[in-house]
PDB file of N, CA and C in Angstrom:
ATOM      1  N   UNK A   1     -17.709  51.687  -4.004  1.00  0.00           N
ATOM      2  CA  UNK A   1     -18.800  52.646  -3.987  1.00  0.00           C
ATOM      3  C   UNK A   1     -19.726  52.378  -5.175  1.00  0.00           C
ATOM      4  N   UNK A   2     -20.784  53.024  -5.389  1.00  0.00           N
ATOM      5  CA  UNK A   2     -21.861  52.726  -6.405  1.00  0.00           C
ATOM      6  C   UNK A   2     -22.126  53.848  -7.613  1.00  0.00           C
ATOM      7  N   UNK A   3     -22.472  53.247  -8.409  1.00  0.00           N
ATOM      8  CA  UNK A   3     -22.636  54.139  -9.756  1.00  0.00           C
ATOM      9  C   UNK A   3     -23.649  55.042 -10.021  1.00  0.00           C
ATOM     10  N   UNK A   4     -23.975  55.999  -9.890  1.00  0.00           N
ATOM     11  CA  UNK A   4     -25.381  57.312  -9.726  1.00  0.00           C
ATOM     12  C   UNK A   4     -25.552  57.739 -10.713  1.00  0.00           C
ATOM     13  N   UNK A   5     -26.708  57.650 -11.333  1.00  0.00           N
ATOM     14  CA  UNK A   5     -27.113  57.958 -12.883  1.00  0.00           C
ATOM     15  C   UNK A   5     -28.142  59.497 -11.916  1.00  0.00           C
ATOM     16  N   UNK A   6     -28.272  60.408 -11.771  1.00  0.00           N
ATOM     17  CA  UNK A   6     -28.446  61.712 -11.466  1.00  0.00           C
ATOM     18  C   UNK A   6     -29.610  62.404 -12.597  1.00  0.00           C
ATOM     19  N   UNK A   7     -30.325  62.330 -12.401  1.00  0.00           N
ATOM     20  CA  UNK A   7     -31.774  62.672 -13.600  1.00  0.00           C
ATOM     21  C   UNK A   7     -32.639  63.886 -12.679  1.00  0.00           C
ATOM     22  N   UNK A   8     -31.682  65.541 -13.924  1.00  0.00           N
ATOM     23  CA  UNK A   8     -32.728  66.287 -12.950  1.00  0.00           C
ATOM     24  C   UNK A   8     -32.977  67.877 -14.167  1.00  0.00           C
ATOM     25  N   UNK A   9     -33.329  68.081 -14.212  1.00  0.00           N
ATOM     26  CA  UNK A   9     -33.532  69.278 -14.708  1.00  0.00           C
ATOM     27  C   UNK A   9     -32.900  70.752 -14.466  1.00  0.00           C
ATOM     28  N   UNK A  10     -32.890  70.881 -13.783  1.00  0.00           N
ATOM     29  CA  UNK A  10     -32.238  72.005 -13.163  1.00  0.00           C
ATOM     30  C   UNK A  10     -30.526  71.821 -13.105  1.00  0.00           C
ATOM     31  N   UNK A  11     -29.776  72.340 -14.009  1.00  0.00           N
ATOM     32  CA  UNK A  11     -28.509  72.273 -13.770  1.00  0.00           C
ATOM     33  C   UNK A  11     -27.426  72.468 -12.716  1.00  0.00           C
ATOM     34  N   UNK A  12     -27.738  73.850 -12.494  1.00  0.00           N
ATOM     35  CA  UNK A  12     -26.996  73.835 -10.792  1.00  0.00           C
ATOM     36  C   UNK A  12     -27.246  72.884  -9.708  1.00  0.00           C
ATOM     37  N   UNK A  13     -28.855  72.478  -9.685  1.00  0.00           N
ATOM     38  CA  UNK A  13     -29.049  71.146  -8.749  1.00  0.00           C
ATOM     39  C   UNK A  13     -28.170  69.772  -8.973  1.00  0.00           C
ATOM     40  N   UNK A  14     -28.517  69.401 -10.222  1.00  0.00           N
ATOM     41  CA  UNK A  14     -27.312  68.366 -10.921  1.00  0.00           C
ATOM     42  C   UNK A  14     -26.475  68.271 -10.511  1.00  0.00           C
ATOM     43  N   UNK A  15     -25.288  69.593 -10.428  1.00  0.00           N
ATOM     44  CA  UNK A  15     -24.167  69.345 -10.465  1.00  0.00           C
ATOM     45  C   UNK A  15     -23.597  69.850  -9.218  1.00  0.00           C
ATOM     46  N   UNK A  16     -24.630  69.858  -8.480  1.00  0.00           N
ATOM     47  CA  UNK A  16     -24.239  70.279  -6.601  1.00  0.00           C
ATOM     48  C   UNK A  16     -24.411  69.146  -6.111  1.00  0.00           C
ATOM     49  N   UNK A  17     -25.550  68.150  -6.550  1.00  0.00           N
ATOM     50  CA  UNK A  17     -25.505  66.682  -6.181  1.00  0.00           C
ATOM     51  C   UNK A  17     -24.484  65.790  -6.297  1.00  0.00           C
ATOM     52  N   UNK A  18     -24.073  65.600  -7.566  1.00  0.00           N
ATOM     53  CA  UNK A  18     -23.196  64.987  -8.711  1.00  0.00           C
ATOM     54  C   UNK A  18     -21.914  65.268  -7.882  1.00  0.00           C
ATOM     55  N   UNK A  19     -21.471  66.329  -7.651  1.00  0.00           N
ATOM     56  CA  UNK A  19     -20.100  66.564  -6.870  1.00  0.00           C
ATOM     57  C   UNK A  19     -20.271  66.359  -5.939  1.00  0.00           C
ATOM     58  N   UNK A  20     -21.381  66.232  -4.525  1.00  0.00           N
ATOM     59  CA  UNK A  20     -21.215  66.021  -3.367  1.00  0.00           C
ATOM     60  C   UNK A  20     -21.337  64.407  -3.256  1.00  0.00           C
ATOM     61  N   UNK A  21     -21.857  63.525  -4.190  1.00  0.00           N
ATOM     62  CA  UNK A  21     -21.875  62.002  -4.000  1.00  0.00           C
ATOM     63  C   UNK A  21     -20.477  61.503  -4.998  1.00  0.00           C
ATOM     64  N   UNK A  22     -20.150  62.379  -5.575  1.00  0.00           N
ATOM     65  CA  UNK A  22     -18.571  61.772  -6.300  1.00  0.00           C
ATOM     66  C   UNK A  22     -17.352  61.958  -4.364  1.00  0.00           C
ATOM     67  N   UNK A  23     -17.814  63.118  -4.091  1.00  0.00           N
ATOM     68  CA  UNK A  23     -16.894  63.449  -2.914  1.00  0.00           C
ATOM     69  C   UNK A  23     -17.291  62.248  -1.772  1.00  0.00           C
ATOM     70  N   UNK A  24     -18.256  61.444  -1.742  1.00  0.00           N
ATOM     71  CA  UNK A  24     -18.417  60.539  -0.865  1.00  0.00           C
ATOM     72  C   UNK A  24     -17.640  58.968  -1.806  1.00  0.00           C
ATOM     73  N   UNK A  25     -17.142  59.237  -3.177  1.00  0.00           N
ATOM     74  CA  UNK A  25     -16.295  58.369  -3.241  1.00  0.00           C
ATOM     75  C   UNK A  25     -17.131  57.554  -4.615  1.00  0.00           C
ATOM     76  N   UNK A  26     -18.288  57.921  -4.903  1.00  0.00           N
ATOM     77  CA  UNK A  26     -19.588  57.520  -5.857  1.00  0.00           C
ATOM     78  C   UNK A  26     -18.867  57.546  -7.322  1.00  0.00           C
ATOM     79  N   UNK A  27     -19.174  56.779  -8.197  1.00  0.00           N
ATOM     80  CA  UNK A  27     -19.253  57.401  -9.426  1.00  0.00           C
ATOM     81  C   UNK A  27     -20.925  57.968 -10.184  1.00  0.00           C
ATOM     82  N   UNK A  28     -20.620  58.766 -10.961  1.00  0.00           N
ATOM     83  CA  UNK A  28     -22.000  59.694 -11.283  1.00  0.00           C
ATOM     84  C   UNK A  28     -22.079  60.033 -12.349  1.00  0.00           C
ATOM     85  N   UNK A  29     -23.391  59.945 -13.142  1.00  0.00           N
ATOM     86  CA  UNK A  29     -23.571  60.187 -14.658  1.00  0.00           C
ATOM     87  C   UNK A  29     -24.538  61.449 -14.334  1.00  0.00           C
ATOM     88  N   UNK A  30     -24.620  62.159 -15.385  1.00  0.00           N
ATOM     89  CA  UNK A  30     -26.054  63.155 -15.515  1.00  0.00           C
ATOM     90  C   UNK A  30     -26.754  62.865 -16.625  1.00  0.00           C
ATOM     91  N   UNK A  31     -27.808  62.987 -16.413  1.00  0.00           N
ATOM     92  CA  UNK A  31     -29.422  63.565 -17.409  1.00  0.00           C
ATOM     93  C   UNK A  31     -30.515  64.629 -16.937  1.00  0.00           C
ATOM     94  N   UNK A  32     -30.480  65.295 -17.890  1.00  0.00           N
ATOM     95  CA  UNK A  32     -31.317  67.133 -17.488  1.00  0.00           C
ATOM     96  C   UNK A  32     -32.482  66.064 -18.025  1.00  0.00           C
ATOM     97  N   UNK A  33     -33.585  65.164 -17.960  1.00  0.00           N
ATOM     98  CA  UNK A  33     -34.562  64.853 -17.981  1.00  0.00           C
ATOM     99  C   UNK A  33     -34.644  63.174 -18.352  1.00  0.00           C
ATOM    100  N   UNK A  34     -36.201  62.552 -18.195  1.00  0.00           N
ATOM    101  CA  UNK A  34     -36.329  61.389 -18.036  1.00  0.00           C
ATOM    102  C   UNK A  34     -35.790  60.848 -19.437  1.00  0.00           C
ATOM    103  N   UNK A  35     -36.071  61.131 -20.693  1.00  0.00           N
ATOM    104  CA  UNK A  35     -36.005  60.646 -21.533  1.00  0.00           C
ATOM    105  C   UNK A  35     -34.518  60.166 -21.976  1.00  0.00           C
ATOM    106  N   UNK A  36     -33.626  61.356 -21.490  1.00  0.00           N
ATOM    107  CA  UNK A  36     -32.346  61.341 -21.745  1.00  0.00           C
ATOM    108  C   UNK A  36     -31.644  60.041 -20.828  1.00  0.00           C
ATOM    109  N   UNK A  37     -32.234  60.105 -19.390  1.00  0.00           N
ATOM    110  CA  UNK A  37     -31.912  59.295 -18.513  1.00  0.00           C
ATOM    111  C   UNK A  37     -32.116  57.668 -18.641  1.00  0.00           C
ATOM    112  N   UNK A  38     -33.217  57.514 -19.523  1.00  0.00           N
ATOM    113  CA  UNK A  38     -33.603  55.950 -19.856  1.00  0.00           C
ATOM    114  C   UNK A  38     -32.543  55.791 -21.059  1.00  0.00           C
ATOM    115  N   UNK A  39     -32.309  57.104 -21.616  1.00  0.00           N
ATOM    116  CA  UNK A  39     -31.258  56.541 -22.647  1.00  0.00           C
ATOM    117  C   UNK A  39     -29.853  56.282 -22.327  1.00  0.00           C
ATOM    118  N   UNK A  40     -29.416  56.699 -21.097  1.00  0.00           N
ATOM    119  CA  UNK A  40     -27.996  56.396 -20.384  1.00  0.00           C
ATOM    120  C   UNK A  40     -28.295  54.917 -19.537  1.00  0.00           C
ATOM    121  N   UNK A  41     -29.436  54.862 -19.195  1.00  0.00           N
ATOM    122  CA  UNK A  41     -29.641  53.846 -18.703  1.00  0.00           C
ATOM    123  C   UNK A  41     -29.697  52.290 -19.485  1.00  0.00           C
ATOM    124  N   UNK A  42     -29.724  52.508 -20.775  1.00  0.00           N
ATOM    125  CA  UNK A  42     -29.872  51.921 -22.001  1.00  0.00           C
ATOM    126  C   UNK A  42     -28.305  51.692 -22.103  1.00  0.00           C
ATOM    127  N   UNK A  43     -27.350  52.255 -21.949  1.00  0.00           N
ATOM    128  CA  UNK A  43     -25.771  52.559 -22.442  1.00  0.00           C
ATOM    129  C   UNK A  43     -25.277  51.772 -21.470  1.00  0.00           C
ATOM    130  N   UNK A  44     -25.613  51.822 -20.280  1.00  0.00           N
ATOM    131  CA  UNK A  44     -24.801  51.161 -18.809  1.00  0.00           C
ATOM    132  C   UNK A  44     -25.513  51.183 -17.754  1.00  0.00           C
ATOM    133  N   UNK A  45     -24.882  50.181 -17.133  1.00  0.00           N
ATOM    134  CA  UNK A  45     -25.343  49.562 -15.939  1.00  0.00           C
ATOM    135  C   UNK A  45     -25.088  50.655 -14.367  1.00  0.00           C
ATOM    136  N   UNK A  46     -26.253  50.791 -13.613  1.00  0.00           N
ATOM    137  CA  UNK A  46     -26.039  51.840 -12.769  1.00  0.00           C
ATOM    138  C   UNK A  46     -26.809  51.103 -11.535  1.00  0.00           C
ATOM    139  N   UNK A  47     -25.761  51.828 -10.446  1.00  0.00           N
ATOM    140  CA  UNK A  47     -26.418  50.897  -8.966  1.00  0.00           C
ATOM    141  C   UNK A  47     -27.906  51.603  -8.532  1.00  0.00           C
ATOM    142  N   UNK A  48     -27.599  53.007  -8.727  1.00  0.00           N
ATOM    143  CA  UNK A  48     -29.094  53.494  -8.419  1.00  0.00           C
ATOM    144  C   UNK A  48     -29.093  54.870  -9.056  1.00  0.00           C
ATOM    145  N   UNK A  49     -31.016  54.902  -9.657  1.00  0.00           N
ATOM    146  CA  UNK A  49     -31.295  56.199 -10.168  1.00  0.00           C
ATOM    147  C   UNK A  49     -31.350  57.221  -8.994  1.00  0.00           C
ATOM    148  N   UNK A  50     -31.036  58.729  -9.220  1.00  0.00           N
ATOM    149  CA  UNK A  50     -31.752  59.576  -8.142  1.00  0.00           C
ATOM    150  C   UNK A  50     -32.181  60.308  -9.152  1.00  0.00           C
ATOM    151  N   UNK A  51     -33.757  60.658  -9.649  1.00  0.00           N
ATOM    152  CA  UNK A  51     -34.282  61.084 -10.373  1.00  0.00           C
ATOM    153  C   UNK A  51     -35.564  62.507  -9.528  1.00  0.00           C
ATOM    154  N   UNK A  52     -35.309  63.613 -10.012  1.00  0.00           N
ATOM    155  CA  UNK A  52     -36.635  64.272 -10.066  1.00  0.00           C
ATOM    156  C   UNK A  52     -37.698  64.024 -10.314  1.00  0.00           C
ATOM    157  N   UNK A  53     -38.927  64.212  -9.913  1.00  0.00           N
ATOM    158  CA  UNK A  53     -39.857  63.705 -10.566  1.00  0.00           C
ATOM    159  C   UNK A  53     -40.322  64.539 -11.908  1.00  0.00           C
ATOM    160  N   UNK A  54     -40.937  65.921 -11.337  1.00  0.00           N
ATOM    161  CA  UNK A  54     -41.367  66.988 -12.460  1.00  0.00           C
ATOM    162  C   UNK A  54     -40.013  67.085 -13.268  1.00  0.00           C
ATOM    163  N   UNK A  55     -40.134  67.065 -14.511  1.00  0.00           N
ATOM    164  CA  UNK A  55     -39.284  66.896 -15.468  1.00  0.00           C
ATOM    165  C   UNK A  55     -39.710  67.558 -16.879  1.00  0.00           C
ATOM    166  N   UNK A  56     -39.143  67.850 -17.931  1.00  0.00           N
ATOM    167  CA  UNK A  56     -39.779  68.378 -19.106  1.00  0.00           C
ATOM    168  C   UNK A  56     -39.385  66.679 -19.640  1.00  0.00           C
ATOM    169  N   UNK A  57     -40.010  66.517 -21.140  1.00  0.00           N
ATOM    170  CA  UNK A  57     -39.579  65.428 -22.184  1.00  0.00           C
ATOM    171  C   UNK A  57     -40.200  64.457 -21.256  1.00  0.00           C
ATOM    172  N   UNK A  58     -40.243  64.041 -20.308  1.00  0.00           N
ATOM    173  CA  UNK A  58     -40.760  62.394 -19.758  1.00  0.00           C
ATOM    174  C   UNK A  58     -40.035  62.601 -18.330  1.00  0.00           C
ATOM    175  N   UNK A  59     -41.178  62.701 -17.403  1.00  0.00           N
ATOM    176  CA  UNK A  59     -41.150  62.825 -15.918  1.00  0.00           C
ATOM    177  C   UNK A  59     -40.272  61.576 -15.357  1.00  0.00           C
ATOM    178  N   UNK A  60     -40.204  61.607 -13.803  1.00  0.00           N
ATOM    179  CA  UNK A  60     -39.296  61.050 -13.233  1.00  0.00           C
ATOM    180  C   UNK A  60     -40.146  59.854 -12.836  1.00  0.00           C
ATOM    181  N   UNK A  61     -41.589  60.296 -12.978  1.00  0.00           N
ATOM    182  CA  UNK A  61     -42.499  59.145 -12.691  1.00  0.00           C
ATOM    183  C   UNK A  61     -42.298  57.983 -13.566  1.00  0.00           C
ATOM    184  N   UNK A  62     -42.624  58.515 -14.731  1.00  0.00           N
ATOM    185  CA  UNK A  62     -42.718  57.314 -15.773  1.00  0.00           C
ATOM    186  C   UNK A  62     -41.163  56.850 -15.985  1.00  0.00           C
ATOM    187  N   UNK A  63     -40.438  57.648 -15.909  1.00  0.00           N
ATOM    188  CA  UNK A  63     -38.520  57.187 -15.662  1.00  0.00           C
ATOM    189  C   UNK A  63     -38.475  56.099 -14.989  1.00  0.00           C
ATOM    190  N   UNK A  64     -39.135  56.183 -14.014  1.00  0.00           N
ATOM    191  CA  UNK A  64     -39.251  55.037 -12.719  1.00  0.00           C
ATOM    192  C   UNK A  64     -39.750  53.600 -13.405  1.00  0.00           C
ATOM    193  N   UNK A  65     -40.759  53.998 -13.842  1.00  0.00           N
ATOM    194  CA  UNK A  65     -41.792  52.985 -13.875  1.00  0.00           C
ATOM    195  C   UNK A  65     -41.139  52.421 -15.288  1.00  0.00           C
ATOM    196  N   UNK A  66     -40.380  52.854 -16.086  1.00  0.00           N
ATOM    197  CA  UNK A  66     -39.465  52.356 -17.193  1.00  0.00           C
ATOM    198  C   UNK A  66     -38.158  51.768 -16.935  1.00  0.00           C
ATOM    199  N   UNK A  67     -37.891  52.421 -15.464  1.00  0.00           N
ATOM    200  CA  UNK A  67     -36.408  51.624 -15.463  1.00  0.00           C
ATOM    201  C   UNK A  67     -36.566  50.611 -14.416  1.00  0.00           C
ATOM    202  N   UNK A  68     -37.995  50.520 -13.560  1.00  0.00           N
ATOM    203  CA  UNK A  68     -37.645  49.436 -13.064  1.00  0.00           C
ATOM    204  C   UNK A  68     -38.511  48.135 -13.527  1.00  0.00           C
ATOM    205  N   UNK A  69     -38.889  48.356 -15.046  1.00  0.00           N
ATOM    206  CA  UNK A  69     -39.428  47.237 -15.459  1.00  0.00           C
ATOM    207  C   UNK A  69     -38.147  46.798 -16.657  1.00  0.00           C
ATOM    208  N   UNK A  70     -37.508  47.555 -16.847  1.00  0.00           N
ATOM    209  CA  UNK A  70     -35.991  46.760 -17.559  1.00  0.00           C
ATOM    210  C   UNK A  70     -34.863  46.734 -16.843  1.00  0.00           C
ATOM    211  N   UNK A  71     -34.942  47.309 -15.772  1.00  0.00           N
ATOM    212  CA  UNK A  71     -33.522  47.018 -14.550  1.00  0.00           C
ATOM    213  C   UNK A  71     -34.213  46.849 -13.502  1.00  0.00           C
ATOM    214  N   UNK A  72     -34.722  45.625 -13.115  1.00  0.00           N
ATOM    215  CA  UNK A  72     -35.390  45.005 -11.669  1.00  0.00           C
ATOM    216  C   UNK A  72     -34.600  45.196 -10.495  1.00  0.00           C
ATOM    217  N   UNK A  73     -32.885  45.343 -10.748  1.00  0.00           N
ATOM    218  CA  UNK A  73     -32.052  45.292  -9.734  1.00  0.00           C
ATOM    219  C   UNK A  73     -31.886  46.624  -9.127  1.00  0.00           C
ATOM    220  N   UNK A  74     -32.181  47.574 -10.146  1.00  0.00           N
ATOM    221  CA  UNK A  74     -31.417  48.945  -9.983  1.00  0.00           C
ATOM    222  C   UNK A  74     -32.636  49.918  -9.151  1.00  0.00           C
ATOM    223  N   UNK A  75     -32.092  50.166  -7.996  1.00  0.00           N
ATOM    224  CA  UNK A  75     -32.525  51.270  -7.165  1.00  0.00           C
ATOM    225  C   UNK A  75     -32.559  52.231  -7.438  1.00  0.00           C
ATOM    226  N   UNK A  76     -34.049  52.832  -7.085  1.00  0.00           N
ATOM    227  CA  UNK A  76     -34.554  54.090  -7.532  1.00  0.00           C
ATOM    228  C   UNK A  76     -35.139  54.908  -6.387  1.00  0.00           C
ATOM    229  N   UNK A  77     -34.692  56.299  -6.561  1.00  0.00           N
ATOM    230  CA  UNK A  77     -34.173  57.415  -5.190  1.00  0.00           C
ATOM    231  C   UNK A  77     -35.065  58.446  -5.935  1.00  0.00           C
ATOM    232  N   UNK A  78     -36.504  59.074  -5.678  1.00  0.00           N
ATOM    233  CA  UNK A  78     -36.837  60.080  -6.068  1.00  0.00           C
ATOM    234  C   UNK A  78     -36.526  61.564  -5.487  1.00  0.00           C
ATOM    235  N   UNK A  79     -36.424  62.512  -6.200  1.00  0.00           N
ATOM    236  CA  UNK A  79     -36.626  63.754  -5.538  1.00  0.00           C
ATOM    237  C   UNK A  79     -37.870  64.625  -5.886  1.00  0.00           C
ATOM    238  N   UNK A  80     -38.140  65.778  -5.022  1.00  0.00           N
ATOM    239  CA  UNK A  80     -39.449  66.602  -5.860  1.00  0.00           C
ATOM    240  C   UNK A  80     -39.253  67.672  -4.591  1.00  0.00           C
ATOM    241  N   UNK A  81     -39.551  68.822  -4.914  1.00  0.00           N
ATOM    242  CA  UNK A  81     -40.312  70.118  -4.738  1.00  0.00           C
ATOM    243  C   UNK A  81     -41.508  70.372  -4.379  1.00  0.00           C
ATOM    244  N   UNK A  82     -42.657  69.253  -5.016  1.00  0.00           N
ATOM    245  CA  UNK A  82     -43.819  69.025  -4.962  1.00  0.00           C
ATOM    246  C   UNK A  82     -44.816  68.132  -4.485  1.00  0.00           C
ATOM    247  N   UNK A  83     -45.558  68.727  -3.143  1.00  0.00           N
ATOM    248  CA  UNK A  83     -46.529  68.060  -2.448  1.00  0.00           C
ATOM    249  C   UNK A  83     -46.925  66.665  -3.476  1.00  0.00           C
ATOM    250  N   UNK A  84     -47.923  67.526  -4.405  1.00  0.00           N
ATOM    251  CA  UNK A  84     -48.929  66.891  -4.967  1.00  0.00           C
ATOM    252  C   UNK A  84     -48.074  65.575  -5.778  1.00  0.00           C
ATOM    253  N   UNK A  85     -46.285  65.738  -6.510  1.00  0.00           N
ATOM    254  CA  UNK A  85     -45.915  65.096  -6.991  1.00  0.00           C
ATOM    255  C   UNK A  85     -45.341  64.046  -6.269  1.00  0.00           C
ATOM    256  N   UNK A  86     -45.487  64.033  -5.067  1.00  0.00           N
ATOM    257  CA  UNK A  86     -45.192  62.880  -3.882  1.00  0.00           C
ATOM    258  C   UNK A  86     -46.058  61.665  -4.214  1.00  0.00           C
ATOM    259  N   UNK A  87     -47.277  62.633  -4.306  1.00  0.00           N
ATOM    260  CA  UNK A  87     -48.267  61.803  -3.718  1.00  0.00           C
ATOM    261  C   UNK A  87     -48.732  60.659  -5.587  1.00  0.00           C
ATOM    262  N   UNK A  88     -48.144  61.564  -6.283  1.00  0.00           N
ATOM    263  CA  UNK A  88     -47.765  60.650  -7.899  1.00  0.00           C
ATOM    264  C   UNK A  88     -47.232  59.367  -7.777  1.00  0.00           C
ATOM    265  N   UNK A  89     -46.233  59.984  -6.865  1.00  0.00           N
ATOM    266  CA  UNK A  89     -45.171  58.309  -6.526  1.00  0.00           C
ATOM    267  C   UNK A  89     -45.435  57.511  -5.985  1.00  0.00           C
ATOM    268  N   UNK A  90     -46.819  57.085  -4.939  1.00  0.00           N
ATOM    269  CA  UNK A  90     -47.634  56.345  -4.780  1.00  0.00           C
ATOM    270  C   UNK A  90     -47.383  54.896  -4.888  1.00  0.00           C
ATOM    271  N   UNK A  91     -48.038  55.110  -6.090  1.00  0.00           N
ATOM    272  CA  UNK A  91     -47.971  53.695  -6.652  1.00  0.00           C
ATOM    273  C   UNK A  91     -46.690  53.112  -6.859  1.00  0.00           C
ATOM    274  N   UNK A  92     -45.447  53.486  -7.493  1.00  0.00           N
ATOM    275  CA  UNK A  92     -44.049  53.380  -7.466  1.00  0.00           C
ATOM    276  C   UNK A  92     -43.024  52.857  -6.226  1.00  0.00           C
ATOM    277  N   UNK A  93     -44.617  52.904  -4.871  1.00  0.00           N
ATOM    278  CA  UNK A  93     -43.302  52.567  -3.351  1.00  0.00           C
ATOM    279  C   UNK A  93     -42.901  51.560  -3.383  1.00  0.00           C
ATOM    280  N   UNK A  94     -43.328  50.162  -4.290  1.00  0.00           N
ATOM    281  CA  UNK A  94     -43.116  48.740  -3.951  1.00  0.00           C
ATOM    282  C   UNK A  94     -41.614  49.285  -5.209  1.00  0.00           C
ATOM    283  N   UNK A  95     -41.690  50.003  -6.663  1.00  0.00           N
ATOM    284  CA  UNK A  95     -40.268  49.909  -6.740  1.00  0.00           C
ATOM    285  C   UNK A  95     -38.962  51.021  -6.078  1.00  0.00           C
ATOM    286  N   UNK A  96     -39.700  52.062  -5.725  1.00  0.00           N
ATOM    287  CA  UNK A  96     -39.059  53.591  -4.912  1.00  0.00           C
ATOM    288  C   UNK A  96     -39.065  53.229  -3.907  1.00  0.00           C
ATOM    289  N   UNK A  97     -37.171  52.862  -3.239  1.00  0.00           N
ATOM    290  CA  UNK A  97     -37.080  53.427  -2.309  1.00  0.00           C
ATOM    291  C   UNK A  97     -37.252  54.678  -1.008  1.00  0.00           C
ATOM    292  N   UNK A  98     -37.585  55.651  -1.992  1.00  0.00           N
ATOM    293  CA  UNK A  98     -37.852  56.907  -1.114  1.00  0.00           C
ATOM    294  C   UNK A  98     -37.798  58.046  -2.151  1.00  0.00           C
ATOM    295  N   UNK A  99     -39.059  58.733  -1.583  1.00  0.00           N
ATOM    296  CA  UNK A  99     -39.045  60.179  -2.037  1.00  0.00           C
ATOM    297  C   UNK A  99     -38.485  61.021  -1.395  1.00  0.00           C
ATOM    298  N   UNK A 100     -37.498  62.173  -1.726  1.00  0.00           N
ATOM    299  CA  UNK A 100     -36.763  63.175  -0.675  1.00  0.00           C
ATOM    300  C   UNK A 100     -37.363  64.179  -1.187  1.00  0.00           C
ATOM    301  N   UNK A 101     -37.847  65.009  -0.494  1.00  0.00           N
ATOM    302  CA  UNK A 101     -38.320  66.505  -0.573  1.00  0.00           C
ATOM    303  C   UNK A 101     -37.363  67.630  -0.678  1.00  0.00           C
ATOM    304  N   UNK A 102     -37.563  68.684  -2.049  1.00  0.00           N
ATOM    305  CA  UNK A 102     -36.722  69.852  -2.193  1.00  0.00           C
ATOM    306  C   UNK A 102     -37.082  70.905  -1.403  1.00  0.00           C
ATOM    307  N   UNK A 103     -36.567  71.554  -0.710  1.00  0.00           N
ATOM    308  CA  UNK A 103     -35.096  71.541  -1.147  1.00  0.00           C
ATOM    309  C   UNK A 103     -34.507  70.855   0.139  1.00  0.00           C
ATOM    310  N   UNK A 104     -33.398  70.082  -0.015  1.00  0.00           N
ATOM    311  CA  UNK A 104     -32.742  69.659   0.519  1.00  0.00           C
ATOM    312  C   UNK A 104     -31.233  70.043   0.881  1.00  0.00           C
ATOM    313  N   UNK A 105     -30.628  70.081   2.141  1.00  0.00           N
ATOM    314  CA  UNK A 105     -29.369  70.178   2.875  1.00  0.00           C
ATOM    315  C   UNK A 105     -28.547  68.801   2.033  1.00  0.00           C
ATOM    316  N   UNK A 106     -27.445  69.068   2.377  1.00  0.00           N
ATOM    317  CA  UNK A 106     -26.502  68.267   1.293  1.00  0.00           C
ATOM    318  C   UNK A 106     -26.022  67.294   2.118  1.00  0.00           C
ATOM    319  N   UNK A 107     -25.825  67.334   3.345  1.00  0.00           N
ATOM    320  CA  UNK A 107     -26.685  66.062   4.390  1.00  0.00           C
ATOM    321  C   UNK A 107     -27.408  65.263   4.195  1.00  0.00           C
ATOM    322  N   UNK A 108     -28.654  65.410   4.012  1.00  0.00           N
ATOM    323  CA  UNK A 108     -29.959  64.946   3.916  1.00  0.00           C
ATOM    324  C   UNK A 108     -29.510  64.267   2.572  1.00  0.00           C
ATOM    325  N   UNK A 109     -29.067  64.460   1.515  1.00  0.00           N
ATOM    326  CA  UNK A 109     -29.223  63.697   0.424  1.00  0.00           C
ATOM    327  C   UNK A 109     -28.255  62.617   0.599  1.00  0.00           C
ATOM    328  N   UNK A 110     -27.137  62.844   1.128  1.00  0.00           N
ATOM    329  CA  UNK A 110     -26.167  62.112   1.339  1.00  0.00           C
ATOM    330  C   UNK A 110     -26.701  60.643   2.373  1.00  0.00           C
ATOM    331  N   UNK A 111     -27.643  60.814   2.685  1.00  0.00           N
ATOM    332  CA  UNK A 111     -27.945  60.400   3.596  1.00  0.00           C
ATOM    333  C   UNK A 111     -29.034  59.147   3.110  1.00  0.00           C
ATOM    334  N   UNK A 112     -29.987  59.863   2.455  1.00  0.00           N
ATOM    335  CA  UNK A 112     -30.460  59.264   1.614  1.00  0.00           C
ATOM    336  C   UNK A 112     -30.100  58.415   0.582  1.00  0.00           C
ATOM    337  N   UNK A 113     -29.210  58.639  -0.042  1.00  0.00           N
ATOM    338  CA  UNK A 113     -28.483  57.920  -1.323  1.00  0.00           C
ATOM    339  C   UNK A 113     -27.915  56.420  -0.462  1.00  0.00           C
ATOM    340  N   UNK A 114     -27.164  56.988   0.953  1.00  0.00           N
ATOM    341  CA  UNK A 114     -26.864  55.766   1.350  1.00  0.00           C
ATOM    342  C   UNK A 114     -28.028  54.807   1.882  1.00  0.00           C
ATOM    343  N   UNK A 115     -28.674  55.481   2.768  1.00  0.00           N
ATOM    344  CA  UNK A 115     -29.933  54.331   3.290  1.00  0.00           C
ATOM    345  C   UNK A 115     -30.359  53.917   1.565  1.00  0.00           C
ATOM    346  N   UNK A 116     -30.295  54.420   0.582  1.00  0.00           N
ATOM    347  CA  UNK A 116     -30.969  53.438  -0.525  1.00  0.00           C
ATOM    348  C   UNK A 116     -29.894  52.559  -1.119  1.00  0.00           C
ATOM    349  N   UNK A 117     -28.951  53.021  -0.984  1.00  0.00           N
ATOM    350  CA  UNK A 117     -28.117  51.646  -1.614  1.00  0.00           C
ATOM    351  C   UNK A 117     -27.433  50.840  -0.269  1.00  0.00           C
ATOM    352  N   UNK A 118     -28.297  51.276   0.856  1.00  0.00           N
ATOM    353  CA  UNK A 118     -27.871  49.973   1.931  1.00  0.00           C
ATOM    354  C   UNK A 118     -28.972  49.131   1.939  1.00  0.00           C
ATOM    355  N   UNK A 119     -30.260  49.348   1.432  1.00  0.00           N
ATOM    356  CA  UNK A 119     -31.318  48.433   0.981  1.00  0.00           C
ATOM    357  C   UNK A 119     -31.708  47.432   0.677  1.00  0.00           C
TER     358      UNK A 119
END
């Protein structure tokens, strides 16, 4: 199974994710924001980000656009809440696999995580 570095702000979201992709067999790190997340990403090697975008300290945008210019390999899984912050990620589709829209069924993410690390 693959290694999930989990970058989100919201704690209960975190750790409703975090346990439902460990229960598919995953291993999983957390970061409550981008900044923290480039710094775990800095520590170890991870198969794919699933990052928020809106974030406090350094968004999920620029997270992106930082981890996939020092980890070319490592797959990146956005999430958001927000229309307008979709449309942020734009530019990011040649390295983002996919944006998933909040709120999400625990299905749907599961689902997602795999179509991105079957990629």
């Amino acid at each position: 199974m693959a290694k999930i570095l989990i970058t989100e702000d919201e704690d209960s979201l975190r750790s409703f994710v975090a346990r439902a992709l460990r229960l598919d067999g995953h291993i999983t790190a957390e970061a409550a924001d981008g900044a923290e997340g480039l710094e775990r990403l800095a520590e170890e090697e991870f198969d794919l980000l699933l990052s928020d975008i809106r974030m406090p300290v350094m968004d999920g945008i620029e997270l992106a656009h930082r981890a996939a210019a020092s980890h070319p390999n490592l797959r990146i899984l956005l999430m958001t809440g927000y229309a307008d912050q979709r449309e942020r990620a734009d530019d990011l589709m040649t390295k983002v696999i996919d944006v998933v829209d909040k709120p999400f069924a625990l299905p749907d993410i599961r689902r997602a995580v795999a179509r991105a690390l079957a990629a």
